[in-house]
Protein backbone atom coordinates (compact mmCIF):
# COMPACT_ATOMS: atom_id res chain seq x y z
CA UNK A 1 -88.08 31.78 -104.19
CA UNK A 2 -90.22 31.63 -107.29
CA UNK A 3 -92.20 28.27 -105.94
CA UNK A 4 -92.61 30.65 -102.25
CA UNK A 5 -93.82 33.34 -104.21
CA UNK A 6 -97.35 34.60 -101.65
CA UNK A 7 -97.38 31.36 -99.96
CA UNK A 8 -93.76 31.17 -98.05
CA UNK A 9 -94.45 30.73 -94.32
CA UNK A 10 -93.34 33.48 -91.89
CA UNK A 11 -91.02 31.71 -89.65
CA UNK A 12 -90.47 34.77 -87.41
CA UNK A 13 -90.88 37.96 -86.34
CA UNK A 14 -88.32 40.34 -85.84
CA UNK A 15 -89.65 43.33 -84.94
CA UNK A 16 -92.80 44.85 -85.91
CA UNK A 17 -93.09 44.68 -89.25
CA UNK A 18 -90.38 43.28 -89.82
CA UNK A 19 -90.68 39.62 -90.78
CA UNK A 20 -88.61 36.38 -91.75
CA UNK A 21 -89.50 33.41 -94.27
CA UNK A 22 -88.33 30.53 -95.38
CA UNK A 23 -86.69 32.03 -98.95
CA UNK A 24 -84.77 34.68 -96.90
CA UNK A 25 -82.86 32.77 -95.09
CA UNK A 26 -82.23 30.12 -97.71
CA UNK A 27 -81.16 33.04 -100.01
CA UNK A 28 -79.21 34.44 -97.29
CA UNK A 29 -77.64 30.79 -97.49
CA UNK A 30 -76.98 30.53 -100.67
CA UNK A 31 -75.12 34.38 -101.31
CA UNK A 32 -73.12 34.13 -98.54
CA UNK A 33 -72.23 30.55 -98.96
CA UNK A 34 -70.77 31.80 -102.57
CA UNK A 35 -69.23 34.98 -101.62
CA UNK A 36 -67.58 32.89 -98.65
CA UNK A 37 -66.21 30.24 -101.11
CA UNK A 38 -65.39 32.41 -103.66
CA UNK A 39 -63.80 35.79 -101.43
CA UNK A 40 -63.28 33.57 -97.86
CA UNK A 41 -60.87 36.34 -96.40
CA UNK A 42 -64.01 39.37 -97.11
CA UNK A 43 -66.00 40.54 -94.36
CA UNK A 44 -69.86 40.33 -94.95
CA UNK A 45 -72.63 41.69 -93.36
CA UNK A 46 -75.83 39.98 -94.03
CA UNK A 47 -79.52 41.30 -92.43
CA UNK A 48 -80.77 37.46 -91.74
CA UNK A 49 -77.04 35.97 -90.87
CA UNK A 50 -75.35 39.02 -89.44
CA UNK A 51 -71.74 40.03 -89.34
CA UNK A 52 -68.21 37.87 -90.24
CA UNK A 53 -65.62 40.82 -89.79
CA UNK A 54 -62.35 40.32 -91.39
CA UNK A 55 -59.31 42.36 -91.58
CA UNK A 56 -59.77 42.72 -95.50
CA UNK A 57 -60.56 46.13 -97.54
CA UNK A 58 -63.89 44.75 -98.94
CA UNK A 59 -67.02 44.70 -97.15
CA UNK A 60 -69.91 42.90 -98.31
CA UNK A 61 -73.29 43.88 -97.78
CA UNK A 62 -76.53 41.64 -98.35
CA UNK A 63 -79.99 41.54 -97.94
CA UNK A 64 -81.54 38.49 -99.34
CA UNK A 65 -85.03 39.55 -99.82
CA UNK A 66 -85.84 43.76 -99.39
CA UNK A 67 -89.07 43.82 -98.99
CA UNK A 68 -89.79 40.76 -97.72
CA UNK A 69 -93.59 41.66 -96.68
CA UNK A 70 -94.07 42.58 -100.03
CA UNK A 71 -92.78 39.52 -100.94
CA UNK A 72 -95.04 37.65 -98.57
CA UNK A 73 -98.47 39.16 -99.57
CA UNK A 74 -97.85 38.74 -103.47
CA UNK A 75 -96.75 42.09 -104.37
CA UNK A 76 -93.83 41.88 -107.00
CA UNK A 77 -92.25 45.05 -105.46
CA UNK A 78 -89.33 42.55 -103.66
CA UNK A 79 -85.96 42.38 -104.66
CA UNK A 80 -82.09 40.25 -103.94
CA UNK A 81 -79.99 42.73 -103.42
CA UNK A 82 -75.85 42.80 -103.01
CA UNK A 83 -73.46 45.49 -102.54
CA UNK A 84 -69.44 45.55 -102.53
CA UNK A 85 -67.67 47.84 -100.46
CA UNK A 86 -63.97 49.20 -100.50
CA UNK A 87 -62.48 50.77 -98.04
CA UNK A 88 -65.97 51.14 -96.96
CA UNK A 89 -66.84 52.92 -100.82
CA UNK A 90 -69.46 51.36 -103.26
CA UNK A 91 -67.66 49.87 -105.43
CA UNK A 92 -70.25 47.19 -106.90
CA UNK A 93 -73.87 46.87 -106.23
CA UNK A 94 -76.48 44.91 -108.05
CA UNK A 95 -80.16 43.75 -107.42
CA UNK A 96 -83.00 41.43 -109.07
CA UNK A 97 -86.81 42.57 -108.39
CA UNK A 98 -87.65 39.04 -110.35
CA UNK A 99 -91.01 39.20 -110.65
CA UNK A 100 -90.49 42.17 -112.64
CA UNK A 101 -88.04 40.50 -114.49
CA UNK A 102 -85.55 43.46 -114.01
CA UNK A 103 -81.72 43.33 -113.18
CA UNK A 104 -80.30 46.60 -111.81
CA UNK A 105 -76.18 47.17 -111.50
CA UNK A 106 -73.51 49.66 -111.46
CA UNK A 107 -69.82 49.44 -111.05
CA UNK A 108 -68.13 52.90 -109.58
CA UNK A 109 -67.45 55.39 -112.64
CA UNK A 110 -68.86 53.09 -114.82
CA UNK A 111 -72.57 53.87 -114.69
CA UNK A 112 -76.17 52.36 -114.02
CA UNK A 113 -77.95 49.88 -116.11
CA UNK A 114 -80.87 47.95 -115.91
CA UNK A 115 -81.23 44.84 -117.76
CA UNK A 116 -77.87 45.62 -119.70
CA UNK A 117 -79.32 49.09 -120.95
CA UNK A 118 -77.35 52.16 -119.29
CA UNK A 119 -80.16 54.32 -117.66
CA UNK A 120 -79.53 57.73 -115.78
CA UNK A 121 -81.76 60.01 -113.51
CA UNK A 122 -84.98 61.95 -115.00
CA UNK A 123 -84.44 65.77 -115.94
CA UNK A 124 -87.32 67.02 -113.20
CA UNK A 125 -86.24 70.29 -111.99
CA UNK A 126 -88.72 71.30 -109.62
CA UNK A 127 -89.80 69.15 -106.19
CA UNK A 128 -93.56 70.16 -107.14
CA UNK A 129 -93.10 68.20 -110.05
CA UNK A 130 -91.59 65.31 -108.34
CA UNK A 131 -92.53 61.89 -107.56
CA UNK A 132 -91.17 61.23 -104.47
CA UNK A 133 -90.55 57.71 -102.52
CA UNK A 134 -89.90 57.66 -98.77
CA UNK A 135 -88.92 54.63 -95.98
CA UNK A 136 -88.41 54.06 -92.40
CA UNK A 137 -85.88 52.76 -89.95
CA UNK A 138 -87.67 50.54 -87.27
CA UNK A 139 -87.01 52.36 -84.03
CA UNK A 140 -90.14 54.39 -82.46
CA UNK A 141 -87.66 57.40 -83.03
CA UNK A 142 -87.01 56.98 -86.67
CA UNK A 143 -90.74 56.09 -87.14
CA UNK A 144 -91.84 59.50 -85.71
CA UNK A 145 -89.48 61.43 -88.03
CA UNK A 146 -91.16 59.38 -90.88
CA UNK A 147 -94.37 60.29 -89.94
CA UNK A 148 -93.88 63.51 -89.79
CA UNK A 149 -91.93 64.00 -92.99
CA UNK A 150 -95.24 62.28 -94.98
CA UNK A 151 -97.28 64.89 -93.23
CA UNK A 152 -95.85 67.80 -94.41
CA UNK A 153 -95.12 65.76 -97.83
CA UNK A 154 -99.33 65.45 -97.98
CA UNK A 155 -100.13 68.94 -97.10
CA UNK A 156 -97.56 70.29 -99.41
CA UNK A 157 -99.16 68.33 -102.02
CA UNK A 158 -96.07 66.65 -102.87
CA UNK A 159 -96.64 63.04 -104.92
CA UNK A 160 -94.75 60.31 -103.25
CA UNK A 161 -95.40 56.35 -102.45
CA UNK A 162 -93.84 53.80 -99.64
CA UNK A 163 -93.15 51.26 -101.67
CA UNK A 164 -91.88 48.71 -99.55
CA UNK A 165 -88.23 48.32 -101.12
CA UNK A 166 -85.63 50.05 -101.00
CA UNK A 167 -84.09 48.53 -103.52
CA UNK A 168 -86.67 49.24 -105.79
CA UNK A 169 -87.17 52.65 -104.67
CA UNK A 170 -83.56 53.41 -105.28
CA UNK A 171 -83.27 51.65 -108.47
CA UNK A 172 -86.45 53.64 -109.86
CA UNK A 173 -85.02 56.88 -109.25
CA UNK A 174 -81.81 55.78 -110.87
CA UNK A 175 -84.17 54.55 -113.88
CA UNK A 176 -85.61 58.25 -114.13
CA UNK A 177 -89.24 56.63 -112.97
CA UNK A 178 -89.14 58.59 -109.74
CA UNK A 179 -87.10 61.50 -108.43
CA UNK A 180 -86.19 60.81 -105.06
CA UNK A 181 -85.88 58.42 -102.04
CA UNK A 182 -85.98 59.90 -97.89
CA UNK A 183 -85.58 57.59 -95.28
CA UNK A 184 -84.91 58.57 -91.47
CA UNK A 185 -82.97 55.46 -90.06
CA UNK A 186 -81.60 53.54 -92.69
CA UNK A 187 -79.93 50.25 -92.45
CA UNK A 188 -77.02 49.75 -94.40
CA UNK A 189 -78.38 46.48 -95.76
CA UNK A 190 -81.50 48.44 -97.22
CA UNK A 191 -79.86 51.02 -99.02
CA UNK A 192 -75.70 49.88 -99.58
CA UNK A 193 -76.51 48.93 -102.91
CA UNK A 194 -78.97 51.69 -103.85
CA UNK A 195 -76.43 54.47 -102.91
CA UNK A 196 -74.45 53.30 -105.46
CA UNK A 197 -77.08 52.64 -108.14
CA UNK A 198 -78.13 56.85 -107.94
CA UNK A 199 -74.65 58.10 -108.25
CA UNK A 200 -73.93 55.85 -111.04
CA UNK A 201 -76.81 57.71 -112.76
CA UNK A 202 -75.85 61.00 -112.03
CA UNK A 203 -78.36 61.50 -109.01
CA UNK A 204 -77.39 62.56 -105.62
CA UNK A 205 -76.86 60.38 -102.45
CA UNK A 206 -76.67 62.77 -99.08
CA UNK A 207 -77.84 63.07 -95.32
CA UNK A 208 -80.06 65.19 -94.26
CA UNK A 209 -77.60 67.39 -94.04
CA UNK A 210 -76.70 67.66 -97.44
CA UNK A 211 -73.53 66.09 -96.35
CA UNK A 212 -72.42 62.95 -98.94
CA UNK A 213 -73.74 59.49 -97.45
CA UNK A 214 -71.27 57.06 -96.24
CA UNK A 215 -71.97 53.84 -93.74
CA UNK A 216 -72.08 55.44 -90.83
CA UNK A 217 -75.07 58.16 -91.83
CA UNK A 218 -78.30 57.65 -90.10
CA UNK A 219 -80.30 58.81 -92.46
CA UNK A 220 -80.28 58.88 -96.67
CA UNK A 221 -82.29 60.94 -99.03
CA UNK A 222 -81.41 60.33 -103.01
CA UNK A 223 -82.47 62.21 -105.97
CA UNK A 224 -81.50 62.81 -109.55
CA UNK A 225 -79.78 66.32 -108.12
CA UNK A 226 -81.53 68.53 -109.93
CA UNK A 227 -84.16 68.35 -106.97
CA UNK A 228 -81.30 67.97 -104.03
CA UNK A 229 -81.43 70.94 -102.84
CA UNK A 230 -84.68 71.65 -102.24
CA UNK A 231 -85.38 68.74 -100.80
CA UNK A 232 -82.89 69.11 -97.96
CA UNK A 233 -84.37 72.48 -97.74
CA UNK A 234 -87.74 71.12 -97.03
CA UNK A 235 -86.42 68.16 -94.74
CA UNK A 236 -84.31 70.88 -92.49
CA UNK A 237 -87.80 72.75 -92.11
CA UNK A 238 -89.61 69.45 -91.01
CA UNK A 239 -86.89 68.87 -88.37
């Protein structure tokens, strides 16, 4: 991946904006290759290689580069992410943004860290003061909603960056360097891992309904809680 780094060839397209290289699908290779060897009755769900569906309590979830345009263009804002589901709960996420040379992971109940230092969420209070994050499903639909969410994020003069990873984006509001994450239309892939890494820092992980987020939620917005609620108060008067 490091040799790839801005000059990997995009092999395909997907959808728009959404592209494939060469280093995702040998990552995808290489993770599920291990998790296969080493957990070969676990289902796995993998963005580039798709579903294996097994009977077994624990669900894998991959995607082998998040932010792969990112990636592509020579941004470092790319990560390898992996979460571990029970009984369709996080129970084990990690991910590794390397050319930032960070490590993020949490275990359920046993916290947040990254690079082997235990972070939690910042102490903001107030959405003015917030730095907010946002993403995008792919669908026209989802794409829409996004749209209009940034507008009324703008004219409110609310802070907030697309970033291009979800992973990051999570992991930075776990770290206390941002205070929240919105995306309409989230794939489990993007955000399985980051779901875990906010409540493992004492943030919040919801729907837009304020309801807790599980697999089958279409939409996610995280924050370090202390902002939760007015953020879902603001999303419910976009809608």
């Amino acid at each position: 991946m490091e040799k790839k780094f801005n000059k990997d060839r995009v092999i395909k397209i997907k959808k728009r904006g959404q592209i494939v290289t060469q280093a995702d699908l040998i990552a995808d290779k290489i993770i599920v290759g291990a998790i296969k060897r080493k957990f070969p009755g676990h289902s796995i769900l993998s963005e580039e290689s798709g579903h294996r569906k097994t009977n077994s309590e624990y669900f894998w979830i991959i995607d082998p580069i998040d932010g792969t345009t990112n990636y592509s263009i020579g941004s470092p804002l790319f990560a390898v992410q992996v979460a571990l589901f029970r009984n369709y709960q996080p129970i084990l996420a990690a991910a590794y943004a390397p050319k930032m040379n960070e490590l993020y992971f949490a275990e359920k109940d046993k916290g947040f860290y990254l690079n082997n230092k235990k972070m939690t969420v910042s102490g903001v209070e107030k959405l003015n003061d917030a730095f907010l994050t946002f993403c995008h499903g792919s669908n026209q639909k989802d794409i829409k909603r996004a749209v209009k969410i940034y507008n009324e994020i703008k004219f409110s003069s609310l802070d907030s960056r697309q970033l291009g990873s979800a992973a990051i984006e999570f992991a930075f509001v776990a770290c206390g360097r941002t205070e929240c994450i919105i995306i309409p239309g989230a794939n489990s892939w993007d955000v399985g891992a980051g779901a875990l890494f906010v409540r493992e820092a004492r943030g919040k992980v919801t729907d837009f309904d304020g309801m807790d987020w599980n697999l089958d939620s279409k939409d996610i917005v995280a924050s370090n809680g202390r902002i939760q609620n007015q953020l879902l108060k603001f999303l419910r008067n976009i809608q």
